[in-house]
C-alpha atoms as a PDB file:
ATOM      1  CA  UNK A   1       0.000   0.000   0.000  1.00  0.00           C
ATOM      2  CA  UNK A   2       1.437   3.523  -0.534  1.00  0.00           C
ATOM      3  CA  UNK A   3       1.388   5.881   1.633  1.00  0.00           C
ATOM      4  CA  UNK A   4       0.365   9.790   1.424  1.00  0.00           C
ATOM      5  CA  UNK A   5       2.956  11.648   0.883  1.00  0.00           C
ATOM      6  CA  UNK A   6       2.722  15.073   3.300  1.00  0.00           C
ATOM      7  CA  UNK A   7       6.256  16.342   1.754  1.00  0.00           C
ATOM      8  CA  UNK A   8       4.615  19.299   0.050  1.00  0.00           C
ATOM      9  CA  UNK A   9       2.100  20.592   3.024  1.00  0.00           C
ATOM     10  CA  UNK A  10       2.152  23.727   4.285  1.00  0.00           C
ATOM     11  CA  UNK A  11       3.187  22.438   7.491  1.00  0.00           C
ATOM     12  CA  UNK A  12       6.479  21.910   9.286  1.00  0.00           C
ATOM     13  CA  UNK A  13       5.278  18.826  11.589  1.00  0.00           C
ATOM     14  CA  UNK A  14       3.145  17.502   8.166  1.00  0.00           C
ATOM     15  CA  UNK A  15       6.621  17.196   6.568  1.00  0.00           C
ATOM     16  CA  UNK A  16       8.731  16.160   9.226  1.00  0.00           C
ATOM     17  CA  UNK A  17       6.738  13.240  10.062  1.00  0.00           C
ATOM     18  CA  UNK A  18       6.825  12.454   5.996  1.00  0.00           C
ATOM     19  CA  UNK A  19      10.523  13.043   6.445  1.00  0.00           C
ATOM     20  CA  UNK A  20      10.342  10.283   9.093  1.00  0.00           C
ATOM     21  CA  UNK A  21       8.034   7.899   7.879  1.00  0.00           C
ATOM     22  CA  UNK A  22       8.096   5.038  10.371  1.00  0.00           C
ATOM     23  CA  UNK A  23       9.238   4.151  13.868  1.00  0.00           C
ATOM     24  CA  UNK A  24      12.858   2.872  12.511  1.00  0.00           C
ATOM     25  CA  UNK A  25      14.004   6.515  11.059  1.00  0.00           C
ATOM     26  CA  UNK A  26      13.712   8.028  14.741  1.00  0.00           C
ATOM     27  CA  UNK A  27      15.386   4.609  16.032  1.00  0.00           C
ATOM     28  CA  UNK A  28      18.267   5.336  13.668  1.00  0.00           C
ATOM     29  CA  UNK A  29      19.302   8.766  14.158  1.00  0.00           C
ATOM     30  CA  UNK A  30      18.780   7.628  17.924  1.00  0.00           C
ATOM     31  CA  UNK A  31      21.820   5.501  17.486  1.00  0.00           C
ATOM     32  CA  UNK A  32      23.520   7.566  15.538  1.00  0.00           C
ATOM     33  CA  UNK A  33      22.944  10.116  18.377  1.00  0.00           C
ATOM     34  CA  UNK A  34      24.858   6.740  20.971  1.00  0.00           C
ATOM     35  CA  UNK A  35      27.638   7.102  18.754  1.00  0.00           C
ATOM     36  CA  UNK A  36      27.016   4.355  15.753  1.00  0.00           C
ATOM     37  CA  UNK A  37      28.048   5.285  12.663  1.00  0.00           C
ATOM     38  CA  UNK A  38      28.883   1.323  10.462  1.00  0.00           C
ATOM     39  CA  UNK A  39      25.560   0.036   8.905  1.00  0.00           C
ATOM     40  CA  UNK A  40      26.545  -3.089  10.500  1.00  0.00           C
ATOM     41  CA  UNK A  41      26.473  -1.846  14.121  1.00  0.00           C
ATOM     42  CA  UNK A  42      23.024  -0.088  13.377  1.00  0.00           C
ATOM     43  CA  UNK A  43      21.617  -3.565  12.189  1.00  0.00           C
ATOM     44  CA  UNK A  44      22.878  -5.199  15.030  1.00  0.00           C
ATOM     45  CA  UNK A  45      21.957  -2.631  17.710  1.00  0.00           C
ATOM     46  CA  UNK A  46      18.280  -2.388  16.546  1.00  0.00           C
ATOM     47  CA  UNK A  47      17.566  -5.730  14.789  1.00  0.00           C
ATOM     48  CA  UNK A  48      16.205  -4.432  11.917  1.00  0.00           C
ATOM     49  CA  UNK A  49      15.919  -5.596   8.390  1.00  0.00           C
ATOM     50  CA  UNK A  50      19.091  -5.135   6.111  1.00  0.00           C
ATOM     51  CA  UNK A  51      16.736  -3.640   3.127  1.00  0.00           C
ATOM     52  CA  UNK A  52      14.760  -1.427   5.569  1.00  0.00           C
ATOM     53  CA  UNK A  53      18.243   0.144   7.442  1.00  0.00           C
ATOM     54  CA  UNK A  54      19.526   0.546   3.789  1.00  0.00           C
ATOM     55  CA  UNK A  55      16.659   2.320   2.701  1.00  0.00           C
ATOM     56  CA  UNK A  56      16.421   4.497   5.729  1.00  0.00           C
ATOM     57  CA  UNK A  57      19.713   5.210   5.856  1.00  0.00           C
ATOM     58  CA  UNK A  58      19.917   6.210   1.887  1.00  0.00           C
ATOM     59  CA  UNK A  59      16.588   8.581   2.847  1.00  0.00           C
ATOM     60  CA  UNK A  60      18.407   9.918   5.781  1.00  0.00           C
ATOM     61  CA  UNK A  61      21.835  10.955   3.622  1.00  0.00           C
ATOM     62  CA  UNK A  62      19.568  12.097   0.654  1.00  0.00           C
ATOM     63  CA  UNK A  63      17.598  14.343   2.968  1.00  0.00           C
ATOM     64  CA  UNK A  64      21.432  15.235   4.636  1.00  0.00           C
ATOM     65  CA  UNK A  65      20.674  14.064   8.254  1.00  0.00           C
ATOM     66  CA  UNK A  66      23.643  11.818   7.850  1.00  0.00           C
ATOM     67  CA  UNK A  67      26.608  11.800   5.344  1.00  0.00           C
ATOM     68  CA  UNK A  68      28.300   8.507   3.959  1.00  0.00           C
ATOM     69  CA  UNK A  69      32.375   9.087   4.801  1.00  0.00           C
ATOM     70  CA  UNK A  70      34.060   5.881   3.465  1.00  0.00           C
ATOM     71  CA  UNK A  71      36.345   4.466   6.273  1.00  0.00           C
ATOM     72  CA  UNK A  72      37.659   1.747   4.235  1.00  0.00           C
ATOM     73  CA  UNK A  73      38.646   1.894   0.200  1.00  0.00           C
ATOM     74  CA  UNK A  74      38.852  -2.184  -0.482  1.00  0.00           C
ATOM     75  CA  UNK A  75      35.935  -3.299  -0.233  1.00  0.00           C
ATOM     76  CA  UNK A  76      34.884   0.293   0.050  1.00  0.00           C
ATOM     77  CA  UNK A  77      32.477   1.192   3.408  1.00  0.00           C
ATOM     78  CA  UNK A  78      30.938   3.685   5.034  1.00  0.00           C
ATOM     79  CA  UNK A  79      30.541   5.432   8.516  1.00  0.00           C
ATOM     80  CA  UNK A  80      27.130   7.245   8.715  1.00  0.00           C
ATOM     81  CA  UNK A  81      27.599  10.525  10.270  1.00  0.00           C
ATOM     82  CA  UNK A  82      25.308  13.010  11.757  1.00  0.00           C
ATOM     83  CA  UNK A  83      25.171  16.673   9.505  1.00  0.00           C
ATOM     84  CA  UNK A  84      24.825  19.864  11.360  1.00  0.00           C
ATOM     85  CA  UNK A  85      20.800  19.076  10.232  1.00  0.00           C
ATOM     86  CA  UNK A  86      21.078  15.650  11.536  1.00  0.00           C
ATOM     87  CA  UNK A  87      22.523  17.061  14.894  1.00  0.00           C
ATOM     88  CA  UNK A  88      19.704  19.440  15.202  1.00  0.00           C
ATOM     89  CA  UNK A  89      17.137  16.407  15.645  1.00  0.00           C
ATOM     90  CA  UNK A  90      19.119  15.880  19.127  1.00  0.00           C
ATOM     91  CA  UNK A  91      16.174  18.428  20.404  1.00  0.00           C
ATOM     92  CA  UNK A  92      13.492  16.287  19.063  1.00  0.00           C
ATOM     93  CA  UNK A  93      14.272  13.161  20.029  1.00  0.00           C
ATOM     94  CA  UNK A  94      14.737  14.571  23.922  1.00  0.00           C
ATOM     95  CA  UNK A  95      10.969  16.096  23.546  1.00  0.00           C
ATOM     96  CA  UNK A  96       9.760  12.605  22.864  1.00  0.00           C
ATOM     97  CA  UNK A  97      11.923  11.031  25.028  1.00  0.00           C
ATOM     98  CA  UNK A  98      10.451  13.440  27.791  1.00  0.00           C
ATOM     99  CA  UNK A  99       6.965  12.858  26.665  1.00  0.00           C
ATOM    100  CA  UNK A 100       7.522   8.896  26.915  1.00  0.00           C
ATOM    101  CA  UNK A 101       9.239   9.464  30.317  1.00  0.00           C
ATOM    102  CA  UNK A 102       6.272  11.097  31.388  1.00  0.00           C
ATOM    103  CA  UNK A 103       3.340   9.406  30.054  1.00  0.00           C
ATOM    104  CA  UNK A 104       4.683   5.459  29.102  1.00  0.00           C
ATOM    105  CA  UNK A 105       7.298   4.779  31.570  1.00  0.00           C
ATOM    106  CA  UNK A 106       6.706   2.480  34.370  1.00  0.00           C
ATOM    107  CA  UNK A 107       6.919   3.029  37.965  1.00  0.00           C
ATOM    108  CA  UNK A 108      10.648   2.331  37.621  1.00  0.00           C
ATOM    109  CA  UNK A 109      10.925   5.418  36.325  1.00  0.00           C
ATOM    110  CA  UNK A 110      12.730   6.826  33.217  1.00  0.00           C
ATOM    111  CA  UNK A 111      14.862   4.136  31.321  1.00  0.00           C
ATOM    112  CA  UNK A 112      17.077   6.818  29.908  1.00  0.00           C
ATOM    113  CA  UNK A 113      18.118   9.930  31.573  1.00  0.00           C
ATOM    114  CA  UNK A 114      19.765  12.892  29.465  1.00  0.00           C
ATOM    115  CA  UNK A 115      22.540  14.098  31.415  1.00  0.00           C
ATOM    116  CA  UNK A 116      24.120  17.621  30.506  1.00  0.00           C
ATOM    117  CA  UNK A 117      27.728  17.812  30.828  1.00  0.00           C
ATOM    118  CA  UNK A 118      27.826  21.809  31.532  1.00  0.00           C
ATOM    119  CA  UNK A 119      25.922  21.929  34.187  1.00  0.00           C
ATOM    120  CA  UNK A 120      26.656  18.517  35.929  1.00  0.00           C
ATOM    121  CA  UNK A 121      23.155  17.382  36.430  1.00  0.00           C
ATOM    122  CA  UNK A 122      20.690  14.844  34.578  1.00  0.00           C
ATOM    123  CA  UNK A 123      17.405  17.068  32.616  1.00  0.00           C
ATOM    124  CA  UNK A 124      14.847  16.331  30.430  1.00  0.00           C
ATOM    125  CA  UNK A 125      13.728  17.765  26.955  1.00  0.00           C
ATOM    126  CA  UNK A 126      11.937  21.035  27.233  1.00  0.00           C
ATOM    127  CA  UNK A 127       9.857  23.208  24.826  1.00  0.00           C
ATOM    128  CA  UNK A 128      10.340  26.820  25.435  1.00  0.00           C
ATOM    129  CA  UNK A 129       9.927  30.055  23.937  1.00  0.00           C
ATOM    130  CA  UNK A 130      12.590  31.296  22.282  1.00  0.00           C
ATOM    131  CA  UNK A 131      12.403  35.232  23.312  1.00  0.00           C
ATOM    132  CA  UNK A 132      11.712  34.627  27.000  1.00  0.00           C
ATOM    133  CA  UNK A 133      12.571  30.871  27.957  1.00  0.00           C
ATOM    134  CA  UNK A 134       9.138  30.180  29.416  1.00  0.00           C
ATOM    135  CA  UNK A 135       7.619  26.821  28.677  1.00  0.00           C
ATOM    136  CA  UNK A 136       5.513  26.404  25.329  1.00  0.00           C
ATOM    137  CA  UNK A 137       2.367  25.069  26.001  1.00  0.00           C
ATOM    138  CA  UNK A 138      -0.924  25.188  24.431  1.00  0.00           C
ATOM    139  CA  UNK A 139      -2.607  27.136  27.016  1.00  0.00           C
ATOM    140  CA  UNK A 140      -0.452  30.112  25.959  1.00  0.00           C
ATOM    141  CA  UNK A 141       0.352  29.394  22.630  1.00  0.00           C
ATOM    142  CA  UNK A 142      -1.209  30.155  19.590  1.00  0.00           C
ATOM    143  CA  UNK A 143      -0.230  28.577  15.768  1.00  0.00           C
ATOM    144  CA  UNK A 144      -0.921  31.145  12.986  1.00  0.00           C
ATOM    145  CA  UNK A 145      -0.212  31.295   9.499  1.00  0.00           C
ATOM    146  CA  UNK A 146       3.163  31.751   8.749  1.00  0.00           C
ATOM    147  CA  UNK A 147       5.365  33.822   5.833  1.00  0.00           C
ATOM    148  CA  UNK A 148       5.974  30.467   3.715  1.00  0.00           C
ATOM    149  CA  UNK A 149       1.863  29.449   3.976  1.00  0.00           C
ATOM    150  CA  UNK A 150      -0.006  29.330   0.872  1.00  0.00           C
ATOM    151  CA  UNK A 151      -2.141  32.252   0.196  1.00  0.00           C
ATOM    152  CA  UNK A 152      -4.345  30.182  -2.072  1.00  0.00           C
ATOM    153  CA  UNK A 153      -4.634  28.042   1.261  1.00  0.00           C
ATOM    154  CA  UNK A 154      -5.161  30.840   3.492  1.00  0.00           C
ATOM    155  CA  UNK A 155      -8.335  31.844   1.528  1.00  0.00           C
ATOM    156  CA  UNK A 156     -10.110  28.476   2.482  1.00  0.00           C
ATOM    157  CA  UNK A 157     -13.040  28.610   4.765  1.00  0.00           C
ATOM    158  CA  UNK A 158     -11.788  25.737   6.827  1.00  0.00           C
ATOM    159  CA  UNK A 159      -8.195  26.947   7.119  1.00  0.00           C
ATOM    160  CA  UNK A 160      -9.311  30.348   8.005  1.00  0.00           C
ATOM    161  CA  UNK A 161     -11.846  28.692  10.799  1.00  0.00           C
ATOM    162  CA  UNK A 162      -8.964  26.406  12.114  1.00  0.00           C
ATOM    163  CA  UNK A 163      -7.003  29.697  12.617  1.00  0.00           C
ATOM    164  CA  UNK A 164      -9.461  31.364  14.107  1.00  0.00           C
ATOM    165  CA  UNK A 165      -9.882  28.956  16.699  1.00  0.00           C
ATOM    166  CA  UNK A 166      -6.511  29.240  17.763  1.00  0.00           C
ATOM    167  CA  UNK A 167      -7.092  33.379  18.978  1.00  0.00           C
END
């Protein structure tokens, strides 16, 4: 079955989640995250087909979230390594890490904590404003239209009502 393709929608979670596609992309730029970088490892480390890792990884470099560098010239191979792009992701993954700390862990507690070198003590991912550093949170935040949203869209009476609903 294909799927829908939400590459072109004039919306940035729309197209990251088309981007992502399936539970193993997140999985893999996890591990590249743990330090993994031979397709080998990655198979190992997360079980996962040899034709699905090679086709996430090729969808990862062609997007440039990682970057083939060849380690080795005979046979040649690869190391998969994160881009400044794939790097940036590292905020992402410790929102839904937080969010699956929060609302799916046990009463163990977290299985993973996120522990920031600078300041010497173990944190979680965090959503906040970028002009003031308060939390983002729907009670106080509002999605509107942005510069790069279609203005064939914005005409729509259901775009316009889902906009208005936000105040």
């Amino acid at each position: 079955m294909k799927r829908t393709s939400f590459a072109q929608w004039p919306c940035s979670v729309a197209r990251t989640m088309d981007l992502l596609g399936d539970w193993w992309t997140p999985l893999v730029l996890r591990e590249a995250f743990y330090g993994i970088r031979r397709f080998d490892e990655f198979q190992q480390e997360l079980g996962i087909a040899r034709n699905t890792l090679s086709d996430r990884l090729q969808r990862l470099v062609g997007e440039e979230l990682l970057e083939k560098v060849p380690y080795q010239t005979e046979p040649v191979r690869y190391n998969y390594v994160l881009t400044d792009k794939g790097r940036d992701f590292y905020s992402v993954l410790a929102a839904i890490a937080h969010w699956g700390d929060t609302w799916l862990a046990g009463k163990e507690g977290a299985p993973i904590t996120f522990h920031h070198h600078r300041c010497g003590n173990d944190t979680h991912g965090k959503v906040v404003c970028a002009h003031c550093g308060e939390p983002l949170t729907p009670d106080d935040t509002a999605m509107r239209m942005g510069p790069g949203f279609p203005a064939w869209m914005a005409e729509r009476p259901e775009v316009k009502r889902r906009f208005a609903q936000q105040g």
